[in-house]
N, C-alpha and C. Protein backbone atom coordinates (compact mmCIF):
# COMPACT_ATOMS: atom_id res chain seq x y z
N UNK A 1 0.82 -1.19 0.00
CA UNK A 1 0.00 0.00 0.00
C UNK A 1 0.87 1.26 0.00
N UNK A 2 1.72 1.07 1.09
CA UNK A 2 2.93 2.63 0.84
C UNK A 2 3.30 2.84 -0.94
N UNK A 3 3.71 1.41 -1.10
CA UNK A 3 4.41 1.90 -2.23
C UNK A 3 3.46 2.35 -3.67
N UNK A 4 2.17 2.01 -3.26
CA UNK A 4 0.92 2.34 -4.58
C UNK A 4 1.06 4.20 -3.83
N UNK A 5 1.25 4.14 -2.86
CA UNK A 5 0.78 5.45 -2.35
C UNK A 5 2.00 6.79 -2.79
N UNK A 6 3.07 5.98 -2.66
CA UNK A 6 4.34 6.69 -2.88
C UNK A 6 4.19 6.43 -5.13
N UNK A 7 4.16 5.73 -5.25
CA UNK A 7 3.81 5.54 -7.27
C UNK A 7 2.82 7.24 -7.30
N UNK A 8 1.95 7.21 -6.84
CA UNK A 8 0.63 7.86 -7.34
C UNK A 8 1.15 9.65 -6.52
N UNK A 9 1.71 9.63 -5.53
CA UNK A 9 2.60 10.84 -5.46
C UNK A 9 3.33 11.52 -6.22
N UNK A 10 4.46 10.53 -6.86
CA UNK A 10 5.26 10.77 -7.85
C UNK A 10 4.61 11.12 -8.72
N UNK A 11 3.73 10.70 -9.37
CA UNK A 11 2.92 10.70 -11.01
C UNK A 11 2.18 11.94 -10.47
N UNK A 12 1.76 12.04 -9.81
CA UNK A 12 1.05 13.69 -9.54
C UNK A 12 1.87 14.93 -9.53
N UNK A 13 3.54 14.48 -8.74
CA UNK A 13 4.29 15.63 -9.09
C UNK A 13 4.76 15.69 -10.07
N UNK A 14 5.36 14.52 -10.99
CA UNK A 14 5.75 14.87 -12.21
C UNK A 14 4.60 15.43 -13.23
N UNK A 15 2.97 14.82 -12.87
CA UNK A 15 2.32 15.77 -13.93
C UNK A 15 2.11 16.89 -13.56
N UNK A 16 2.00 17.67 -12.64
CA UNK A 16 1.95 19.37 -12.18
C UNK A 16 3.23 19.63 -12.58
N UNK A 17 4.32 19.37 -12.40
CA UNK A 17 5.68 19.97 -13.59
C UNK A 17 5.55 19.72 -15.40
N UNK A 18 4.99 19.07 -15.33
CA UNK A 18 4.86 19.06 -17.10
C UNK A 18 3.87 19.56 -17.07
N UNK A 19 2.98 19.98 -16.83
CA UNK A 19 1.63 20.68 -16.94
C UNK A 19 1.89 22.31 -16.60
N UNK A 20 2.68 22.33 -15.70
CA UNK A 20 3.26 24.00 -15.51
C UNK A 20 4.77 24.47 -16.09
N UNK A 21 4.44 23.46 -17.20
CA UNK A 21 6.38 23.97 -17.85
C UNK A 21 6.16 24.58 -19.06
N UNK A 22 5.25 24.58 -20.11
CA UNK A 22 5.38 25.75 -20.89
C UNK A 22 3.65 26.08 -21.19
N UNK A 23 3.83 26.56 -22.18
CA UNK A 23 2.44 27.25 -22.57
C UNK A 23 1.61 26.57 -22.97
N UNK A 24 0.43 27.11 -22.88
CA UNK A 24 -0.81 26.29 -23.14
C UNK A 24 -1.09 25.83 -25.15
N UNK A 25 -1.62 24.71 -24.89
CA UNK A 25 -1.68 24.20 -26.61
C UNK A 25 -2.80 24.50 -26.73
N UNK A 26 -2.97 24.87 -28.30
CA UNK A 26 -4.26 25.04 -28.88
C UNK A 26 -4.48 24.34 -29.83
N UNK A 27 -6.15 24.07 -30.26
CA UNK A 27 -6.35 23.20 -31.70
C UNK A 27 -7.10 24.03 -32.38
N UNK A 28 -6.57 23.87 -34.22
CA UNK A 28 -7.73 24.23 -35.23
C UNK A 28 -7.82 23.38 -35.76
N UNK A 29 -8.73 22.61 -36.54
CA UNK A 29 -9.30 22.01 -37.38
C UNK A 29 -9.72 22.36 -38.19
N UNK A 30 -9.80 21.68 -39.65
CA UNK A 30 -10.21 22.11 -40.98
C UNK A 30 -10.29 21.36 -42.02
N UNK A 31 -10.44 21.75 -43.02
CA UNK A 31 -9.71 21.84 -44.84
C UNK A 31 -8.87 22.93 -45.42
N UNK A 32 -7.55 22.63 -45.46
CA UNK A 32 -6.52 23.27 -45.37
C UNK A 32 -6.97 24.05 -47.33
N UNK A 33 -6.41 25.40 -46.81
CA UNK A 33 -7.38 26.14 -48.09
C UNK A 33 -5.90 26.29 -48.88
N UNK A 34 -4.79 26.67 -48.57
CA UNK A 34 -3.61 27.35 -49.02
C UNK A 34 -2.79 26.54 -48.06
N UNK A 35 -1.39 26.28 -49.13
CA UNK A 35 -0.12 25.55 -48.52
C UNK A 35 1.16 26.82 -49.16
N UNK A 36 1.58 27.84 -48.24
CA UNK A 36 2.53 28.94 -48.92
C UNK A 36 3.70 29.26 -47.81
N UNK A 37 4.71 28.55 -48.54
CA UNK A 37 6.07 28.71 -47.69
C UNK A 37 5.93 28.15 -45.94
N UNK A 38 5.92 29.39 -45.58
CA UNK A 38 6.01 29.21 -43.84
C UNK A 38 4.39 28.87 -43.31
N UNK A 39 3.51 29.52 -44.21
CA UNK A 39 1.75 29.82 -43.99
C UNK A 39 1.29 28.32 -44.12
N UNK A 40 0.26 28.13 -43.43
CA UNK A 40 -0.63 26.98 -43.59
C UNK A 40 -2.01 27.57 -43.63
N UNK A 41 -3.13 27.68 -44.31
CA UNK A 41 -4.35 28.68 -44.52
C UNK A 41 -5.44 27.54 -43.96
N UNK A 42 -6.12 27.02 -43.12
CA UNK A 42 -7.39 26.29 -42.81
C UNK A 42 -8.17 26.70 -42.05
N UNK A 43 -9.29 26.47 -43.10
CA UNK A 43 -10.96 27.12 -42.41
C UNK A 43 -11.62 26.86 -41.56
N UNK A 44 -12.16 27.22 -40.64
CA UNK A 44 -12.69 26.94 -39.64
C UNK A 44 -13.70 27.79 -39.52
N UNK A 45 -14.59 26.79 -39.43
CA UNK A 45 -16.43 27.63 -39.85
C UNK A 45 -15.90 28.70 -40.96
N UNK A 46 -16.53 30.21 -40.61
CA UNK A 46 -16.44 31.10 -41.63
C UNK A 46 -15.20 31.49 -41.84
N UNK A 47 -14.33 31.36 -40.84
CA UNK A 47 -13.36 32.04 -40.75
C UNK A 47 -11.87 31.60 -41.54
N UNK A 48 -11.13 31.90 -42.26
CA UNK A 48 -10.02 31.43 -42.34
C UNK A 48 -8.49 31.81 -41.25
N UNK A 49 -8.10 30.67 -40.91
CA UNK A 49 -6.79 30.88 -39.76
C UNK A 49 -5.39 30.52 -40.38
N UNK A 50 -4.92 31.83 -40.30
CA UNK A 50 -3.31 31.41 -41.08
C UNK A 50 -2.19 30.82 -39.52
N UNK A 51 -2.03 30.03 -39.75
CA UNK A 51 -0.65 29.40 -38.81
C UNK A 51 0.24 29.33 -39.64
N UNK A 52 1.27 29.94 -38.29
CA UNK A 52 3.03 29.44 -39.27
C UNK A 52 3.21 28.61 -39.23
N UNK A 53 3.83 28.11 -40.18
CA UNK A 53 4.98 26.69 -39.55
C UNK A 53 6.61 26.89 -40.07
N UNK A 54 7.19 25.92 -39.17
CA UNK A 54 9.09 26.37 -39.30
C UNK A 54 9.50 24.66 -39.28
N UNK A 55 10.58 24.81 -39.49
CA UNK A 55 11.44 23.66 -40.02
C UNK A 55 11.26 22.47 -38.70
N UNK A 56 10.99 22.92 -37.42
CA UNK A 56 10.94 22.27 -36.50
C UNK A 56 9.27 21.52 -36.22
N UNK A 57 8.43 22.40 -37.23
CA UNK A 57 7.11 21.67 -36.95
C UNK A 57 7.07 20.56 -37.98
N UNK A 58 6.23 19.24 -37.30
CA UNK A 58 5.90 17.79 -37.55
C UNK A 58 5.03 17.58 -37.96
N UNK A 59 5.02 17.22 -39.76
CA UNK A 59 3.94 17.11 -40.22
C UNK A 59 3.65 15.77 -40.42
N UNK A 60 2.66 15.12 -40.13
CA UNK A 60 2.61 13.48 -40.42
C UNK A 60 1.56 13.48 -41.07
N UNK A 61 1.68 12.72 -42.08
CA UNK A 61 0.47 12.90 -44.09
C UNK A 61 1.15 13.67 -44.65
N UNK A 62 1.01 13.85 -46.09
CA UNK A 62 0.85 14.55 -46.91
C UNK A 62 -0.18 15.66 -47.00
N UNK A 63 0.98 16.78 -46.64
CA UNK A 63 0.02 17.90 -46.40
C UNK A 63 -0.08 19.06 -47.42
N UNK A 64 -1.54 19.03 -48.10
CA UNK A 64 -1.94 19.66 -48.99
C UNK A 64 -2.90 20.71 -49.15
N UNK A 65 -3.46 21.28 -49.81
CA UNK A 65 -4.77 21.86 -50.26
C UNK A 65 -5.79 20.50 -50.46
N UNK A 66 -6.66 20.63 -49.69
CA UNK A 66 -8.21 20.37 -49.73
C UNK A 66 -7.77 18.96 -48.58
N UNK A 67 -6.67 18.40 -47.81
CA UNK A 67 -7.01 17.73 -46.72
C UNK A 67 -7.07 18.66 -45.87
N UNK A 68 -8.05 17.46 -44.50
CA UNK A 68 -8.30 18.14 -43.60
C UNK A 68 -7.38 17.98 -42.43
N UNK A 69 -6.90 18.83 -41.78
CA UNK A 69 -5.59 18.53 -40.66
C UNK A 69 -6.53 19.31 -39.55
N UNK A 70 -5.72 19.02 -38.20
CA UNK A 70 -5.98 19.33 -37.02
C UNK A 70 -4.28 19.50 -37.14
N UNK A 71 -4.43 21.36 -36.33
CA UNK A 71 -3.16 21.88 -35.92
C UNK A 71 -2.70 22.08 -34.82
N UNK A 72 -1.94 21.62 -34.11
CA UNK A 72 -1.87 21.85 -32.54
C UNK A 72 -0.69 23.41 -32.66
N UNK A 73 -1.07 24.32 -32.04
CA UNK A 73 -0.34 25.74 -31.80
C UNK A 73 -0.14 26.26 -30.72
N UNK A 74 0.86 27.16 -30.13
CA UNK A 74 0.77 28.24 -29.06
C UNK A 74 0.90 29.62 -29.42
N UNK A 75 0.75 29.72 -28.70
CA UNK A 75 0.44 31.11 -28.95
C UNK A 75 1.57 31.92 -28.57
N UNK A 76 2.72 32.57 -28.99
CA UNK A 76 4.17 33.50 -28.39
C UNK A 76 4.35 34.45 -28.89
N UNK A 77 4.38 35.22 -27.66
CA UNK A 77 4.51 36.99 -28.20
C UNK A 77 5.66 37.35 -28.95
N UNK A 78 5.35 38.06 -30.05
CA UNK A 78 6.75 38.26 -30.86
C UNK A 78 7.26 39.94 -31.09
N UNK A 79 6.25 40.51 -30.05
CA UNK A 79 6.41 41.99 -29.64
C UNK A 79 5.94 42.52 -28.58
N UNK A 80 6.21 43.48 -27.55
CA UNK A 80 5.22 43.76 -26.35
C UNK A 80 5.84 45.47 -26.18
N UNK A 81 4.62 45.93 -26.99
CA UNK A 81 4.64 47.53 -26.21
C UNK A 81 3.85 47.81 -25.18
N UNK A 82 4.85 48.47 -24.05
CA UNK A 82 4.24 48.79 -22.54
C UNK A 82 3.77 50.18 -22.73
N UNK A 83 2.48 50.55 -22.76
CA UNK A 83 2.03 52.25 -22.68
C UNK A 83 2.36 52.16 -21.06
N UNK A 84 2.94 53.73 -21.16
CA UNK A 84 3.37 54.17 -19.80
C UNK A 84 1.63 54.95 -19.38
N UNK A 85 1.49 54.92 -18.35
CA UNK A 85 0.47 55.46 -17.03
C UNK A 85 0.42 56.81 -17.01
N UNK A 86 -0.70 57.82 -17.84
CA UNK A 86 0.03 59.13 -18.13
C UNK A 86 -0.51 59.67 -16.69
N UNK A 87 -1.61 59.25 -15.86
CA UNK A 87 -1.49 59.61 -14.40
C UNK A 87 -0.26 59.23 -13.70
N UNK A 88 0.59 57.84 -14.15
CA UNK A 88 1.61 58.26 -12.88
C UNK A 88 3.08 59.10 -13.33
N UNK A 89 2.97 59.23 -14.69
CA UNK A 89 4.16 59.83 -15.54
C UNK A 89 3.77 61.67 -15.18
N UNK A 90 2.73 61.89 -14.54
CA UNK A 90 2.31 63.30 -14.33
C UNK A 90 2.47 63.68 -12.45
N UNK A 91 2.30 62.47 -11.89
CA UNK A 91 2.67 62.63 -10.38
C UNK A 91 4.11 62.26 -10.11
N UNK A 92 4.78 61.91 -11.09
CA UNK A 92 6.42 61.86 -11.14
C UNK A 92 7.13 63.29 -11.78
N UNK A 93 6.47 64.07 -12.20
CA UNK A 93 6.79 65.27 -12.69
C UNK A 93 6.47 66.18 -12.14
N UNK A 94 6.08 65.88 -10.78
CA UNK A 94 5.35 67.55 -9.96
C UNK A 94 6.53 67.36 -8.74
């Protein structure tokens, strides 16, 4: 019994560290409309969703115009402008 108890400890801490080690995944699904360089173009309901892809993403099939793929993505900021606080940039100047 310790040792089912001590197994099921472990497996709980190792999944709260893989579960809090990077960013959250997302899915789209579709019929892939456009295949262009880095772009992958698939529709989803009305909408069309462009995802990148790079030399490191894993494509398994033959991936074309008019199959349908499921894309797993995250989401990473690739810019961040901070607007400064013009109330506290005005009580730092008096």
């Amino acid at each position: 019994m310790k040792k089912m108890m001590v197994f099921v400890c472990a497996f709980l801490l190792f999944a709260a560290a893989a579960y809090a080690a990077g960013p959250r995944t997302y899915q789209v699904t579709g019929p892939v409309l456009d295949v262009k360089g880095d772009v992958i173009v698939v529709k989803k309901g009305s909408d069309n969703w462009e995802v990148a892809k790079n030399a490191a993403t894993r494509v398994a099939g033959d991936l074309k115009v008019g199959s349908r793929v499921t894309i797993e993505y995250t989401m990473t900021a690739t810019k961040i402008d901070v607007k400064e606080d013009k109330k506290a940039d005005a009580k730092k100047k008096k």
